[in-house]
C-alpha atoms as a PDB file:
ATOM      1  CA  UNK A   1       0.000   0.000   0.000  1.00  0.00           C
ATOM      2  CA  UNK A   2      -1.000   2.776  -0.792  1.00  0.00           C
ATOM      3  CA  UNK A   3      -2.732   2.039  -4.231  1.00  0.00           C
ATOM      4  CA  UNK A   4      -4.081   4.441  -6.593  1.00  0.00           C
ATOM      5  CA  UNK A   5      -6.456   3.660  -9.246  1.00  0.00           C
ATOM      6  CA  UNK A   6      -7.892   5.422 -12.062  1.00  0.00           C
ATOM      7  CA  UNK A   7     -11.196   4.648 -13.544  1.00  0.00           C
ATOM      8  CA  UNK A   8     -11.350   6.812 -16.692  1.00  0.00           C
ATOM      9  CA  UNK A   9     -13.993   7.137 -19.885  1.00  0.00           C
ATOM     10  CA  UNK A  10     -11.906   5.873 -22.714  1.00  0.00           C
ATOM     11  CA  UNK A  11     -11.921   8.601 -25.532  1.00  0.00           C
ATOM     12  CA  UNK A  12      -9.178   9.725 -23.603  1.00  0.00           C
ATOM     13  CA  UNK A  13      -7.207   7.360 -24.454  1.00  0.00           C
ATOM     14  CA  UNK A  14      -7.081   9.158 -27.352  1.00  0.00           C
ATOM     15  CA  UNK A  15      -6.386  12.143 -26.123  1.00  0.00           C
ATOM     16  CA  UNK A  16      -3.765  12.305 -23.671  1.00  0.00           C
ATOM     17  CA  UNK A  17      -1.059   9.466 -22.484  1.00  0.00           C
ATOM     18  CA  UNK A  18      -2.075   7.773 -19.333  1.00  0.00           C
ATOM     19  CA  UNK A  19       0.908   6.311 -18.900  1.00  0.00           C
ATOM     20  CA  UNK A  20       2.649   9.492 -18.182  1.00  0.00           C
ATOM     21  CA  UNK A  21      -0.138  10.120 -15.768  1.00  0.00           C
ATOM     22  CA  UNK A  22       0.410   6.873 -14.139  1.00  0.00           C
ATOM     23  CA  UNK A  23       4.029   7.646 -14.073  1.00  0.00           C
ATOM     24  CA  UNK A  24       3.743  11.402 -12.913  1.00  0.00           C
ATOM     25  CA  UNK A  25       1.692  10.243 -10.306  1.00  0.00           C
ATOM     26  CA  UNK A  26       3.504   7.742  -8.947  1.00  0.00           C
ATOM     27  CA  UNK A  27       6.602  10.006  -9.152  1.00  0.00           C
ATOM     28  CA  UNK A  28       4.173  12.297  -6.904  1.00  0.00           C
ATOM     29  CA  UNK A  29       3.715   9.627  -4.481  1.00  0.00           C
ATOM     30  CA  UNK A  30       7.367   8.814  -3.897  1.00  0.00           C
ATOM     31  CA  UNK A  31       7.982  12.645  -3.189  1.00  0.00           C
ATOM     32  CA  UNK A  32       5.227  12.998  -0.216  1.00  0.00           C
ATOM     33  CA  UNK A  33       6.974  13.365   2.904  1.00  0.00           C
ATOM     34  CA  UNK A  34       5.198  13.301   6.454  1.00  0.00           C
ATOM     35  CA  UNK A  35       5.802  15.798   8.946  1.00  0.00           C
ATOM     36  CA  UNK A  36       8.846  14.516  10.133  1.00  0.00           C
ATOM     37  CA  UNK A  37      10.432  14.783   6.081  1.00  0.00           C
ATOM     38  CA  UNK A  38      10.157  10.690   5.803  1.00  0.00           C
ATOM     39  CA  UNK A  39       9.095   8.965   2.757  1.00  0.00           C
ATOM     40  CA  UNK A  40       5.276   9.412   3.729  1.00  0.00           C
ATOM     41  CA  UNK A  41       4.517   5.961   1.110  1.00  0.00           C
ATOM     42  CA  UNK A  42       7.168   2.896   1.004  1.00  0.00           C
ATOM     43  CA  UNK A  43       8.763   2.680  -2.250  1.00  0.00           C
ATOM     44  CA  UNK A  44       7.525  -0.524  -2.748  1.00  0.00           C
ATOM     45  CA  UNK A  45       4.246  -0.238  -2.223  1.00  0.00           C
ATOM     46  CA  UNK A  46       3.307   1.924  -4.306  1.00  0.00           C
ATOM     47  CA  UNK A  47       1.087   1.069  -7.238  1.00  0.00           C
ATOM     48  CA  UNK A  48      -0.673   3.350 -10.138  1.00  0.00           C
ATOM     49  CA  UNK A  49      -2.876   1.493 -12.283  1.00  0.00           C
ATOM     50  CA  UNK A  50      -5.486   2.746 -15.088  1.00  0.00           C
ATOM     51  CA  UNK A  51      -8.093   1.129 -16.758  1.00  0.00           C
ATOM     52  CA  UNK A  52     -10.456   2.881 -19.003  1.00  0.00           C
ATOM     53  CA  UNK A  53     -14.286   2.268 -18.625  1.00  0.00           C
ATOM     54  CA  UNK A  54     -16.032   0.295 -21.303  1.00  0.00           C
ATOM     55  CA  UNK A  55     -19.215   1.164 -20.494  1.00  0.00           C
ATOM     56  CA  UNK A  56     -20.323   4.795 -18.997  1.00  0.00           C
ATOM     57  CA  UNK A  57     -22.884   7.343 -18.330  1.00  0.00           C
ATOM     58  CA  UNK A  58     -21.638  10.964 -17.219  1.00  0.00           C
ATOM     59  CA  UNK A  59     -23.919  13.357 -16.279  1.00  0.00           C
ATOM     60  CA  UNK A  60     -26.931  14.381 -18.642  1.00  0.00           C
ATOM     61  CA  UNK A  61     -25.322  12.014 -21.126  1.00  0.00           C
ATOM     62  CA  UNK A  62     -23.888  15.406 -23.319  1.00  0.00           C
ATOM     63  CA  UNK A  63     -27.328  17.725 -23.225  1.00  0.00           C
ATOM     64  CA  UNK A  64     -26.248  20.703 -21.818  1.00  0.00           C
ATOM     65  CA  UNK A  65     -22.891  20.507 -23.228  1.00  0.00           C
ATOM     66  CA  UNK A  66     -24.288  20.254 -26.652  1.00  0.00           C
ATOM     67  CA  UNK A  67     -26.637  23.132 -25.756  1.00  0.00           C
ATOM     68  CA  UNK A  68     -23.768  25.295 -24.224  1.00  0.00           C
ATOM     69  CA  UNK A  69     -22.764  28.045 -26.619  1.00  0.00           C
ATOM     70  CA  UNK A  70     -18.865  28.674 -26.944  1.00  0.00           C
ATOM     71  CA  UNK A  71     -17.899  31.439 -25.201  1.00  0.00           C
ATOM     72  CA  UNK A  72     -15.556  33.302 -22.896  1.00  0.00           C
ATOM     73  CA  UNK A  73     -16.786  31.387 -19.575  1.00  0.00           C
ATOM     74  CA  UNK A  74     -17.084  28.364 -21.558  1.00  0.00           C
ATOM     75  CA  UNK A  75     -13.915  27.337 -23.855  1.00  0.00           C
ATOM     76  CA  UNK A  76     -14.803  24.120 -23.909  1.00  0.00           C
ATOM     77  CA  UNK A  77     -18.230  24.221 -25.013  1.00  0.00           C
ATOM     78  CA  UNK A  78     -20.507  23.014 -27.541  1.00  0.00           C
ATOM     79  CA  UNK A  79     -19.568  19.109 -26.757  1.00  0.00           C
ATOM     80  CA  UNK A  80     -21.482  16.673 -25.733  1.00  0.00           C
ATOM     81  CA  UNK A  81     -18.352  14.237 -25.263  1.00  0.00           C
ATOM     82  CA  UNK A  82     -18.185  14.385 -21.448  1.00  0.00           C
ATOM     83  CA  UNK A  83     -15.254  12.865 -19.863  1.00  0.00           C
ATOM     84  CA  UNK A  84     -14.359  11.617 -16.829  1.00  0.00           C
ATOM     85  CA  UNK A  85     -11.344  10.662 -14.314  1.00  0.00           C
ATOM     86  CA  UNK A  86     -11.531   9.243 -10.824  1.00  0.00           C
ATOM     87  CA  UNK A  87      -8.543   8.688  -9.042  1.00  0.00           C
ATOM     88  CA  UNK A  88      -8.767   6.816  -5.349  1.00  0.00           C
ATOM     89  CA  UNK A  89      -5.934   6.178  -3.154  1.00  0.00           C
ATOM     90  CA  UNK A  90      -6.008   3.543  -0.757  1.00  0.00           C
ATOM     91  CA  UNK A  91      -3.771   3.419   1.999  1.00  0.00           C
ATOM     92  CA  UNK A  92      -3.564   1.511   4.967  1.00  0.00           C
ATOM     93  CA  UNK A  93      -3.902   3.357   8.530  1.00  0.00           C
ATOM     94  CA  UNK A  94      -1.108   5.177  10.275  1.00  0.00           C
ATOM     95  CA  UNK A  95      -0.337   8.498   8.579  1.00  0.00           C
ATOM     96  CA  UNK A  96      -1.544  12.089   9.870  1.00  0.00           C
ATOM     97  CA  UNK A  97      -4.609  14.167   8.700  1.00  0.00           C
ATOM     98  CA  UNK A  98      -2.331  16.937   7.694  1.00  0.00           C
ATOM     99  CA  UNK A  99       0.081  14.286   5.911  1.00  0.00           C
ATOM    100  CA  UNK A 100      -3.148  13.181   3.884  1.00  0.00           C
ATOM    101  CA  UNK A 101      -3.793  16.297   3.046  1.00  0.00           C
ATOM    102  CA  UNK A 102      -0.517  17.442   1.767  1.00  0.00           C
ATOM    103  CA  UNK A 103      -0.577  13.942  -0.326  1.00  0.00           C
ATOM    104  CA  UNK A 104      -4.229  14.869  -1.830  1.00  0.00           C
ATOM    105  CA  UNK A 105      -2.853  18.223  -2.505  1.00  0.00           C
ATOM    106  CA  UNK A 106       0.139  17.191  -4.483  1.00  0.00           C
ATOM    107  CA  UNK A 107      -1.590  14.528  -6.705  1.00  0.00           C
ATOM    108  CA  UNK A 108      -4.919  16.800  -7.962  1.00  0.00           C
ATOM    109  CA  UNK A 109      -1.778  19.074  -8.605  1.00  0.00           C
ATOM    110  CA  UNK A 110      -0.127  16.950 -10.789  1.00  0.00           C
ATOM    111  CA  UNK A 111      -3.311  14.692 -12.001  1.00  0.00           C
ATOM    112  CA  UNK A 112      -4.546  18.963 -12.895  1.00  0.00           C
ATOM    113  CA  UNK A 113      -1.439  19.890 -14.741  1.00  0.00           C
ATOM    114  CA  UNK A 114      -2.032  16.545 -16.758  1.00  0.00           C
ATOM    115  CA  UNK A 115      -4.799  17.266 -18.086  1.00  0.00           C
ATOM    116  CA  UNK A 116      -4.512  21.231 -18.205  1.00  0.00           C
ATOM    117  CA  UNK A 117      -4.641  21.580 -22.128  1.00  0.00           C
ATOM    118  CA  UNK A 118      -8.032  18.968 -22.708  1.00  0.00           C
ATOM    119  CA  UNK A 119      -9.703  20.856 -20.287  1.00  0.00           C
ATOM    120  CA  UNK A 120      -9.843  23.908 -22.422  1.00  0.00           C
ATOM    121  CA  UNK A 121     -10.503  21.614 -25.357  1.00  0.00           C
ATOM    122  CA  UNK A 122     -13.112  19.448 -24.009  1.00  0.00           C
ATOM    123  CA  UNK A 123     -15.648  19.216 -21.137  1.00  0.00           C
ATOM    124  CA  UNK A 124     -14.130  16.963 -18.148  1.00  0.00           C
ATOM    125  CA  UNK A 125     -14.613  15.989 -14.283  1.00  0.00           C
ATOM    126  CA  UNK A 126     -11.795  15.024 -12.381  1.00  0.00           C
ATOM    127  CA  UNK A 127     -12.242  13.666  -8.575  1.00  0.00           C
ATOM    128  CA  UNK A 128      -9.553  12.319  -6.598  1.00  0.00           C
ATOM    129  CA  UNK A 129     -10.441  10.680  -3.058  1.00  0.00           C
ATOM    130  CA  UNK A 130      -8.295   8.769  -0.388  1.00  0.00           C
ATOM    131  CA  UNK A 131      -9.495   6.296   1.533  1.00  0.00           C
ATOM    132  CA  UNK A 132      -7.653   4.991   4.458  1.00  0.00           C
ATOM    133  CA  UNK A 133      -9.281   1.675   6.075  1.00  0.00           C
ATOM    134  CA  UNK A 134      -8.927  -1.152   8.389  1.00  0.00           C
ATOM    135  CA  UNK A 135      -8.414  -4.196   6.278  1.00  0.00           C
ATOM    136  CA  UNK A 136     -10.932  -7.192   7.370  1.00  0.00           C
ATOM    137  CA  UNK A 137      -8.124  -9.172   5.771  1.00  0.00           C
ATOM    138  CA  UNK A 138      -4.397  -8.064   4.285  1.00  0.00           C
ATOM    139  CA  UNK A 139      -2.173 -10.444   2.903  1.00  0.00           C
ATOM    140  CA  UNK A 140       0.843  -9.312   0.509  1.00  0.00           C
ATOM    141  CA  UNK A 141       3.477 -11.570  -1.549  1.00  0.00           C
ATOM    142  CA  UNK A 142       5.955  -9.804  -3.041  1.00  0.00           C
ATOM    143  CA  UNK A 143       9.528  -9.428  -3.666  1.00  0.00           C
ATOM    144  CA  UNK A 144       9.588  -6.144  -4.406  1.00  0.00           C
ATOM    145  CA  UNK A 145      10.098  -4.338  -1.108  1.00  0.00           C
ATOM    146  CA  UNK A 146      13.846  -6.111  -0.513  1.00  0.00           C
ATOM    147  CA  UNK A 147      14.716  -3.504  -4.017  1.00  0.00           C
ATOM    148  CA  UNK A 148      14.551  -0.608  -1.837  1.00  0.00           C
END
């Protein structure tokens, strides 16, 4: 842990690389520190992985973008194309509010900056949660954590 996972609609595929995104964010991740300046995730556990959405429904299924009239407020529309991205991270208990925070902070950052030029091009909703929870069960294999 922590794992992030992206749910996206998949005409962005198209549009933008979300491997980078997986990359950047994961890059992201290994920078967040805690208060104390420690690695706030461990290397190791640390997992970004996208999938796009086969089937989807967003919002009034295009309506009011189709009906929105391009102007000044409202670069992007005209389009009935909605997109979407959610982003959750899941992490395991143990880290401060303020230490979540900072994390949350730093990824809509960088998950923003991704997609900075589509959203003047196209109409899209981006949410990002973290969840932290106590695991009914938690069982890891892996021989990745020895690397760092």
């Amino acid at each position: 842990m922590p794992h992030l996972v992206i749910l996206y609609t998949p005409q962005l595929d198209d549009e933008t690389d979300m491997s980078d995104l997986c990359n950047d964010l994961a890059s992201t991740m290994l920078a967040a520190k805690d208060e104390d300046q420690k690695p706030l995730f461990p290397p190791g556990g640390i997992r970004v992985l996208a999938y796009p959405a086969k089937h989807h429904a967003v919002g009034d299924g295009g309506v009011a973008g189709r009906n929105a009239k391009l102007h000044e407020n409202n670069p992007n529309g005209g389009s009935g194309d909605y997109a979407f991205v959610y982003l959750n991270v899941r992490m395991a208990k143990g880290r401060s509010a303020v230490a979540q925070q900072h994390a949350g902070e730093a990824l809509i950052t960088t998950t923003k900056r991704h997609f900075e030029k589509l959203f003047v091009q196209r109409h899209i909703g981006i949410t990002l949660q973290i969840d932290e929870g106590q695991e009914v069960f938690d069982a890891k294999h892996s021989n990745l954590h020895p690397l760092f």
